[in-house]
N, C-alpha and C. Protein backbone atom coordinates (compact mmCIF):
# COMPACT_ATOMS: atom_id res chain seq x y z
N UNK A 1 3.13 19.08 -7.52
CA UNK A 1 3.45 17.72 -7.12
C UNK A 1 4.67 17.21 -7.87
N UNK A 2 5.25 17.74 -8.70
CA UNK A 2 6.56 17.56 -9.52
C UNK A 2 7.69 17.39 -8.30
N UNK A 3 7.47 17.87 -7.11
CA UNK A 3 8.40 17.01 -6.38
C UNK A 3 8.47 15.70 -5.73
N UNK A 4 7.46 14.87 -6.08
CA UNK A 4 6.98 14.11 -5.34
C UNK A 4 7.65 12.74 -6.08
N UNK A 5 8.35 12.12 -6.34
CA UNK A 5 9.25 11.07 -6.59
C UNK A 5 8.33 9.31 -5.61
N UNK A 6 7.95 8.68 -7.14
CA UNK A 6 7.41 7.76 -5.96
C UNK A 6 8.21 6.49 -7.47
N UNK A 7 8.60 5.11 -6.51
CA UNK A 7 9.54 4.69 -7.05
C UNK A 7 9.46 2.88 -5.92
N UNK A 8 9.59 2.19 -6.61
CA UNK A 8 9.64 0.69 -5.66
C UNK A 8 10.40 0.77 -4.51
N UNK A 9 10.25 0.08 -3.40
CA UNK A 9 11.19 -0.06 -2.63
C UNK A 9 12.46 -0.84 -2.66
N UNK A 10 13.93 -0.24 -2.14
CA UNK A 10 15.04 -1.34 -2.21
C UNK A 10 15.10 -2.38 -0.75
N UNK A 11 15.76 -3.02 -1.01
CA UNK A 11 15.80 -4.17 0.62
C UNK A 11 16.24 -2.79 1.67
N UNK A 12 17.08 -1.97 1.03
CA UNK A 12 17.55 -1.31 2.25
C UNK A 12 16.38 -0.28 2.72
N UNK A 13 15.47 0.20 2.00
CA UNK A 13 14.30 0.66 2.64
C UNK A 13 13.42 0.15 3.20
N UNK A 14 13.39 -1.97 3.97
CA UNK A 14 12.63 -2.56 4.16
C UNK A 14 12.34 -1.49 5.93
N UNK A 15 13.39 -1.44 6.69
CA UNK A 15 13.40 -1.31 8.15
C UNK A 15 12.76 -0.15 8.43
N UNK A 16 13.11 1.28 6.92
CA UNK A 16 12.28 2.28 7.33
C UNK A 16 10.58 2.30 7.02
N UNK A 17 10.44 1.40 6.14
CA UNK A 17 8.94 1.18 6.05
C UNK A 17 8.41 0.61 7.39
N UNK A 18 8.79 -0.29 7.71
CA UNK A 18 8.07 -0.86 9.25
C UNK A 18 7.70 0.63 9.78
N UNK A 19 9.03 1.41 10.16
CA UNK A 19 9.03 2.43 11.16
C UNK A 19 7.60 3.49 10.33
N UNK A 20 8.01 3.65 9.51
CA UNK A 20 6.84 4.77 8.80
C UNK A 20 5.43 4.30 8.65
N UNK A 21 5.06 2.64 8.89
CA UNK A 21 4.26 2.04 8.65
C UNK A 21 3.31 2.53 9.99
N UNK A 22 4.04 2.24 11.23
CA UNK A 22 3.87 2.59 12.78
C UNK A 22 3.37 3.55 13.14
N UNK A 23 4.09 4.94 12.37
CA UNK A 23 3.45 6.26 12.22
C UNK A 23 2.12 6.68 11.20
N UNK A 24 2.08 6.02 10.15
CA UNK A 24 1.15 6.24 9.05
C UNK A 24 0.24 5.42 9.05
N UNK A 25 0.76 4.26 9.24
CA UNK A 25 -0.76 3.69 8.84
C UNK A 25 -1.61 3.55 9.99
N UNK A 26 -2.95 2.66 9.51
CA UNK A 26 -3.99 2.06 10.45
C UNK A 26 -4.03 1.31 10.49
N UNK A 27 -3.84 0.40 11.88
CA UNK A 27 -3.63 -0.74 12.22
C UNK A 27 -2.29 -1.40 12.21
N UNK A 28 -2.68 -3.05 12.17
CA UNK A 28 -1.05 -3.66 12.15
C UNK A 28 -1.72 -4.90 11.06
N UNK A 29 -0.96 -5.50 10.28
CA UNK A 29 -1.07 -6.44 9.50
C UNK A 29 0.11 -7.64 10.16
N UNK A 30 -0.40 -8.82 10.07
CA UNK A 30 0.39 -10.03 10.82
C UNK A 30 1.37 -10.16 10.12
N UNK A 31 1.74 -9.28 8.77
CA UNK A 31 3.04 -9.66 8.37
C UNK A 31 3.72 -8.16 8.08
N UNK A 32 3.49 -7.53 9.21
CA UNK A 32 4.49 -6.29 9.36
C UNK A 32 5.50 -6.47 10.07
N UNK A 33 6.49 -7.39 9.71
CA UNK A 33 7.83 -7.26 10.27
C UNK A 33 8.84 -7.48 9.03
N UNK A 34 10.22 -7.74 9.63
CA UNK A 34 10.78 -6.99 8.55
C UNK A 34 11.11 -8.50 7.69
N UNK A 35 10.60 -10.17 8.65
CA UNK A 35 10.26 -11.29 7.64
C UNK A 35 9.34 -10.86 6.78
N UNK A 36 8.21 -10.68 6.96
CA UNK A 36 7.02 -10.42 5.74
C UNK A 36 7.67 -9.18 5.10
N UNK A 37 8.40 -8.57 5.07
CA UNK A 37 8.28 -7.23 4.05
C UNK A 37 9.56 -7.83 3.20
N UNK A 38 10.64 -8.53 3.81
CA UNK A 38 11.90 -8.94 2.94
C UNK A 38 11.05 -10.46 2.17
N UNK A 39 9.98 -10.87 2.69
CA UNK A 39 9.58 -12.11 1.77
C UNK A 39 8.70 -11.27 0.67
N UNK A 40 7.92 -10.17 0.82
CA UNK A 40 7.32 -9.78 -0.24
C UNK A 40 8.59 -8.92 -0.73
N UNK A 41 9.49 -8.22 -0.74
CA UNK A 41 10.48 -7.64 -1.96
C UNK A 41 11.22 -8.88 -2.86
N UNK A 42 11.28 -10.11 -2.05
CA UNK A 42 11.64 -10.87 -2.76
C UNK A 42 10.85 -11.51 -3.35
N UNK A 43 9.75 -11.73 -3.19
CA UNK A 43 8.51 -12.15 -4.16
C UNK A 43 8.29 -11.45 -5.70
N UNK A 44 8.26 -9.89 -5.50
CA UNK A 44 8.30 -9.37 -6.16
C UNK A 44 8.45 -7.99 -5.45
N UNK A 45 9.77 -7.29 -6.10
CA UNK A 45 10.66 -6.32 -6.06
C UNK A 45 9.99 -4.92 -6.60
N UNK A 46 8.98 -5.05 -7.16
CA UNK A 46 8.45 -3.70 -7.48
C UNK A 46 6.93 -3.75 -6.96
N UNK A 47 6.51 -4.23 -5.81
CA UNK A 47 5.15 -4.43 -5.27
C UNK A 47 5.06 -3.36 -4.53
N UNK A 48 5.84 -3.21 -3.60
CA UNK A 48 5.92 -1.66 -2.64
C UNK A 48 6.69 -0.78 -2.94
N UNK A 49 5.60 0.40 -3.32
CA UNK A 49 5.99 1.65 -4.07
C UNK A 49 5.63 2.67 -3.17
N UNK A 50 7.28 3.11 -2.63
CA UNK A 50 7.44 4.37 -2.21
C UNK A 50 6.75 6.20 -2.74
N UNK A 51 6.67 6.77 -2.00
CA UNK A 51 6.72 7.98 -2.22
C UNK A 51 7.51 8.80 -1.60
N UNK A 52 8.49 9.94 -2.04
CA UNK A 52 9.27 10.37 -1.28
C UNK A 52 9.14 12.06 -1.91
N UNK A 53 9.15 13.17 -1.00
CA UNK A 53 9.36 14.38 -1.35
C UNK A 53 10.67 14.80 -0.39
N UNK A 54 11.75 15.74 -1.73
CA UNK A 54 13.00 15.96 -0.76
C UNK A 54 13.69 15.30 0.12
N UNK A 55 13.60 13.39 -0.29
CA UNK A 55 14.54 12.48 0.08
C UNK A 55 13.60 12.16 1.24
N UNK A 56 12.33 12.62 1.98
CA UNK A 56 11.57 11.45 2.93
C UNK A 56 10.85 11.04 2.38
N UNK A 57 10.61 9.62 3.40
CA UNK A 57 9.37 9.02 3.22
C UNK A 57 7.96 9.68 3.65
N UNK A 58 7.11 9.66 2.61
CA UNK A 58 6.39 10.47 2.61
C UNK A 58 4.59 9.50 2.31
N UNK A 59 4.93 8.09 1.46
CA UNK A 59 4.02 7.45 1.57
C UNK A 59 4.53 6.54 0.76
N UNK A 60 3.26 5.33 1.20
CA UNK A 60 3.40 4.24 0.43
C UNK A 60 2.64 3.06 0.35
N UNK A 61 2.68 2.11 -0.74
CA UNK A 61 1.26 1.74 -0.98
C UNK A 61 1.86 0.06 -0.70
N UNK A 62 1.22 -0.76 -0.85
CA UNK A 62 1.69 -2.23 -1.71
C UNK A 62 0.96 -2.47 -2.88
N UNK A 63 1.48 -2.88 -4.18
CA UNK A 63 0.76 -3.16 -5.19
C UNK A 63 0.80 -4.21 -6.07
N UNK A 64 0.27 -5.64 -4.97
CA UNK A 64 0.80 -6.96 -5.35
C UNK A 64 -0.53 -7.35 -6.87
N UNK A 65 0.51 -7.71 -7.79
CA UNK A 65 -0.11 -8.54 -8.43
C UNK A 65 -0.43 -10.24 -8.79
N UNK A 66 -1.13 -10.99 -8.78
CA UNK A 66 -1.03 -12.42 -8.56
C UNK A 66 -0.50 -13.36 -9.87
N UNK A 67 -1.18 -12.35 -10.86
CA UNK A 67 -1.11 -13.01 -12.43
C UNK A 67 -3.07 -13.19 -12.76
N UNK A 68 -3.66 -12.86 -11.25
CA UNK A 68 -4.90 -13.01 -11.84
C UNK A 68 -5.96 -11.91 -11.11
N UNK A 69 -5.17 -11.07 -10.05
CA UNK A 69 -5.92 -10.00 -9.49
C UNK A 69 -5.27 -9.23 -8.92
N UNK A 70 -5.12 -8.20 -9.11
CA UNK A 70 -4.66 -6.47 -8.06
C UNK A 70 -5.17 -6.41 -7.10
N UNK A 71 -4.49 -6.47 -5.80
CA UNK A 71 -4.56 -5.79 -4.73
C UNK A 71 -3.87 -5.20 -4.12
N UNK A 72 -4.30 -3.82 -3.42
CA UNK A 72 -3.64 -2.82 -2.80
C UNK A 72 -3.95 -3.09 -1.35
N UNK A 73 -2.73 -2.72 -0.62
CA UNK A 73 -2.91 -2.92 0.58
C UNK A 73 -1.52 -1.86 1.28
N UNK A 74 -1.73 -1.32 2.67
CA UNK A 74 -1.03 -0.53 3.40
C UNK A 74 -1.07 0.91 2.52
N UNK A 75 -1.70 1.26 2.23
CA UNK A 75 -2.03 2.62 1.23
C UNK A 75 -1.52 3.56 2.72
N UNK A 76 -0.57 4.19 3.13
CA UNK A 76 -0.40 5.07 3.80
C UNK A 76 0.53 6.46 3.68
N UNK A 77 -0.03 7.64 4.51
CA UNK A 77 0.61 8.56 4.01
C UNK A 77 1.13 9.37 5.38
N UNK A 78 1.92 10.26 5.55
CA UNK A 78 2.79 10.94 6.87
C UNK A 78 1.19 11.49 6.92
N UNK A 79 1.10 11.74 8.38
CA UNK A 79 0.29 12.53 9.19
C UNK A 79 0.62 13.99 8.89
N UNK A 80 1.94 14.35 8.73
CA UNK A 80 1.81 16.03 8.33
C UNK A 80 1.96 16.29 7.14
N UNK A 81 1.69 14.93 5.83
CA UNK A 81 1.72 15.34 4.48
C UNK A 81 0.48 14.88 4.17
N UNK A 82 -0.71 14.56 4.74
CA UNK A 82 -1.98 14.17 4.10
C UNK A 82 -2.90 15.46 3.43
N UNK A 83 -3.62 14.74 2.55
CA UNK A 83 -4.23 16.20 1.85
C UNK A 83 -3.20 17.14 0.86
N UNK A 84 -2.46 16.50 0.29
CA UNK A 84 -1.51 17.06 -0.42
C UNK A 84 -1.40 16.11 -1.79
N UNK A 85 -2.37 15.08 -1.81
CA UNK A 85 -2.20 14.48 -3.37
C UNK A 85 -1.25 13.26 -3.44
N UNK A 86 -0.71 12.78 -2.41
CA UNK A 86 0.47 11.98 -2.46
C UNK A 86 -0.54 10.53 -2.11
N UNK A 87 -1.51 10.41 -1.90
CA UNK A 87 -2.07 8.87 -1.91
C UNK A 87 -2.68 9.37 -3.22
N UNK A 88 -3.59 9.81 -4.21
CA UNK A 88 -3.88 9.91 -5.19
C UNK A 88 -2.91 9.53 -6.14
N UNK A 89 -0.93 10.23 -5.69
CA UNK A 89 -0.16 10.00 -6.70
C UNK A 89 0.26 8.25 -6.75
N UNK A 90 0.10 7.60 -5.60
CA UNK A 90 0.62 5.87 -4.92
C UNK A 90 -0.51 5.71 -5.47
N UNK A 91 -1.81 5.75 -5.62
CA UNK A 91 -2.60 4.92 -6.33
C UNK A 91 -2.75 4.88 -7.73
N UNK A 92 -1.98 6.52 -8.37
CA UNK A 92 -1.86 6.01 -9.62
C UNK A 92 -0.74 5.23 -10.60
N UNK A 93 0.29 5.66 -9.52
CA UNK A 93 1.34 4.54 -9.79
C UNK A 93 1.22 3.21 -9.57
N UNK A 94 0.46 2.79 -8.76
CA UNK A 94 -0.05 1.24 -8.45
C UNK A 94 -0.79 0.12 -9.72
N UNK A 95 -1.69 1.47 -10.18
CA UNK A 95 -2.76 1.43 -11.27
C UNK A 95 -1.65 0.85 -12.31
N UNK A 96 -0.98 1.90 -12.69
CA UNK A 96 -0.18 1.80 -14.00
C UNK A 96 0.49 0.87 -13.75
N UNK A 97 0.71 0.42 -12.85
CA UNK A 97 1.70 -0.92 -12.39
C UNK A 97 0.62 -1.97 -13.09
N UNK A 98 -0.32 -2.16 -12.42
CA UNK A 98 -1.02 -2.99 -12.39
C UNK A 98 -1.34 -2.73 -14.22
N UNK A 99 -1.42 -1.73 -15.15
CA UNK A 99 -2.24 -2.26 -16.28
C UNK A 99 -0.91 -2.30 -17.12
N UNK A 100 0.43 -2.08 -16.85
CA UNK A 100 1.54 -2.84 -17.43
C UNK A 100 1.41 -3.90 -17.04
N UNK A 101 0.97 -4.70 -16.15
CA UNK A 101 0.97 -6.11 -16.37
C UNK A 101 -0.13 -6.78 -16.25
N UNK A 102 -1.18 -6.21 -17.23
CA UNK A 102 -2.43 -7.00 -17.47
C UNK A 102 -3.66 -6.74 -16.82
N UNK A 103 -3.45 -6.35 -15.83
CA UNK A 103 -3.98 -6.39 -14.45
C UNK A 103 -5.56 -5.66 -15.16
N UNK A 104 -7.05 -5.94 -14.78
CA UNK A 104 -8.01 -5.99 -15.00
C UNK A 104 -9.00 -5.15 -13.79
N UNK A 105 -8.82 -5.26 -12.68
CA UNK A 105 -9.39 -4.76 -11.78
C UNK A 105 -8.62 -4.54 -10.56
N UNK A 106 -8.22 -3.33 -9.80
CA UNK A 106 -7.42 -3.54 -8.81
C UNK A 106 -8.91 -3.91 -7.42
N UNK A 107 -8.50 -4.18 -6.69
CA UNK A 107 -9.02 -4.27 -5.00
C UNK A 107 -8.49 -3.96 -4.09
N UNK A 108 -8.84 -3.02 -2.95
CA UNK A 108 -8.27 -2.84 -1.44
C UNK A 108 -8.97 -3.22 -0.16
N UNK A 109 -7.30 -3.73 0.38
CA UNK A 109 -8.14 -3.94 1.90
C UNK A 109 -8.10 -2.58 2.39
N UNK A 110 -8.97 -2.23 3.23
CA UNK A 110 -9.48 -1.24 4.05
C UNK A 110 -10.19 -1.69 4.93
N UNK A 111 -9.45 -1.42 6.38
CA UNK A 111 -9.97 -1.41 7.58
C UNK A 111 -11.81 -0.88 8.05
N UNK A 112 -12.36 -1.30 8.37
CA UNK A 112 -13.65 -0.95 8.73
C UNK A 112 -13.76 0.01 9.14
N UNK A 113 -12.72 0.37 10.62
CA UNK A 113 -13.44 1.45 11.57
C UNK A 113 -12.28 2.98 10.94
N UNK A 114 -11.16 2.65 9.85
CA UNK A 114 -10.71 3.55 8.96
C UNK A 114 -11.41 4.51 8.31
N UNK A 115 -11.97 5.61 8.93
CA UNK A 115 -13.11 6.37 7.79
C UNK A 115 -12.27 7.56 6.92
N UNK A 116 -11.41 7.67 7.32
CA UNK A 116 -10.40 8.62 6.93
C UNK A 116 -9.78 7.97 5.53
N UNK A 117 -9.64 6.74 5.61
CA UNK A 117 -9.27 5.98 4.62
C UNK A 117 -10.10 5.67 3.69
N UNK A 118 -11.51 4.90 4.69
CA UNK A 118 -12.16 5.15 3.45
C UNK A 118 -12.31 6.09 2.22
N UNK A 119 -12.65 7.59 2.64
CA UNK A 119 -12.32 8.97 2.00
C UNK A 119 -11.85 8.81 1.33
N UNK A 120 -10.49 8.80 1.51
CA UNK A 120 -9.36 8.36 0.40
C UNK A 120 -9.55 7.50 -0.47
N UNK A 121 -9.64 6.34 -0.06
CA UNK A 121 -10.29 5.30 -1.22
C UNK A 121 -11.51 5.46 -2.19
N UNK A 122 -12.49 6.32 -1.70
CA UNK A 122 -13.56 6.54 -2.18
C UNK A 122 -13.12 7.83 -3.03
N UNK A 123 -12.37 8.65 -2.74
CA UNK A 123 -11.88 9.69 -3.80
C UNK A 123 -10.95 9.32 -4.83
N UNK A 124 -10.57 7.85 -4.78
CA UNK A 124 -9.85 7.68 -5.84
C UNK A 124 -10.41 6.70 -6.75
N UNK A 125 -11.97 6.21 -6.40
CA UNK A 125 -12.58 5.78 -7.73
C UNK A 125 -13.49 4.13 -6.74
N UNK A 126 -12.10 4.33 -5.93
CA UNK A 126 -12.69 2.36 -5.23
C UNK A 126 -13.93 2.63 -4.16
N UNK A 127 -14.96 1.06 -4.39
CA UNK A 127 -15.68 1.45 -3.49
C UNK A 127 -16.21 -0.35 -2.64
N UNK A 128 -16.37 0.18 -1.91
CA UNK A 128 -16.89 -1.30 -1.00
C UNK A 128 -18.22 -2.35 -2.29
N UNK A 129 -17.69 -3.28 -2.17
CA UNK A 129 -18.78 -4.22 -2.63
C UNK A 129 -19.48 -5.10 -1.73
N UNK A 130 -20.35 -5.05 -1.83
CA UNK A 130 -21.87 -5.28 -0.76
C UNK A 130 -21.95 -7.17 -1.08
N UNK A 131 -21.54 -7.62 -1.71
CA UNK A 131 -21.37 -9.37 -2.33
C UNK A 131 -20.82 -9.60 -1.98
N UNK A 132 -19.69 -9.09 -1.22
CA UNK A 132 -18.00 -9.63 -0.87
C UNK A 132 -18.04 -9.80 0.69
N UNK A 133 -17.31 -10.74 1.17
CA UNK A 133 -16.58 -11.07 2.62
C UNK A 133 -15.96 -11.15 2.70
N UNK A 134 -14.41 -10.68 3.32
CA UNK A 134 -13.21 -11.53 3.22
C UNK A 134 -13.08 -12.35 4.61
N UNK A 135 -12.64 -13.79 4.22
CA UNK A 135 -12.67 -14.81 5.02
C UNK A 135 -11.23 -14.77 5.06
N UNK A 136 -10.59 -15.09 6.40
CA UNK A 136 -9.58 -15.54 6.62
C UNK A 136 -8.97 -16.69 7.85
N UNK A 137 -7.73 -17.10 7.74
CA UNK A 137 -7.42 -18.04 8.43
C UNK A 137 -6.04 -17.80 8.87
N UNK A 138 -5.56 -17.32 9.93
CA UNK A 138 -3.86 -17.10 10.22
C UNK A 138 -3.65 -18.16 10.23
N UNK A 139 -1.81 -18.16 9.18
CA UNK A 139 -1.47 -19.69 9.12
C UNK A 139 0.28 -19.53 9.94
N UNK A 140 0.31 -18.36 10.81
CA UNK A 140 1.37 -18.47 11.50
C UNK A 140 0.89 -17.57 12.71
N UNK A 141 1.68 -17.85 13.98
CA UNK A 141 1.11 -16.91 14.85
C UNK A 141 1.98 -15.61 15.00
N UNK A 142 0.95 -14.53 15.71
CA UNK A 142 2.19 -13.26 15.37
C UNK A 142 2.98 -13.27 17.01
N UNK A 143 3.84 -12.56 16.93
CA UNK A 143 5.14 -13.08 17.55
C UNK A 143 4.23 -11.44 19.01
């Protein structure tokens, strides 16, 4: 895995994340366009952390911190690089993100009908909590 280079995203990698997002991930999040991804680099510039082997994109996580909780979200990896260690390597770079700055417990969203993901998540330590709901409210509509 010594080739595997994983590193924040720059503004100029905002347009290829959408595209790799399309291919890799599951699902769509209401702020996958390239407003929500240039408002979170400018929020904070080291939240989405690339992975790249031999100059592609190869995966990538988000790893927002608030000042009072870690969460991971868009954890995705190429369809012909899965099973190769590269979400294990985005979650431990996320981690270390997160306990350079304090950070106490990370959390992920994960899709329900995602079981593939789950896997993943569940092989890297996280697990569903049975107390929890997440409630939400869209406060813009998606286009």
């Amino acid at each position: 895995m010594n080739d595997l280079y994983i590193e924040p995203a720059s503004a100029a990698d905002l347009p290829a994340v959408l595209d790799f997002w399309k291919a890799a991930a599951e699902g769509t999040s209401i702020s996958d366009d390239l407003a929500g991804v240039e408002r979170l680099h400018a929020r904070d510039p080291r939240a989405l952390l690339l992975a790249r082997r031999d100059g592609e994109l190869v995966g990538a996580v988000i790893a927002g911190f608030d000042g009072w909780r870690c969460h991971l979200y868009r954890l995705a990896v190429h369809p012909d690089r899965r099973r190769q260690g590269i979400d294990s390597a985005l979650l431990a770079a996320a981690e270390e993100r997160f306990e350079e700055l304090g950070g106490r417990r990370a959390d992920a969203m994960v899709l329900n009908r995602n079981e593939r993901g789950q896997r993943a998540w569940e092989a890297g330590g996280y697990h569903p909590e049975d107390h929890w709901t997440r409630w939400v409210k869209p406060l813009a509509q998606t286009p």
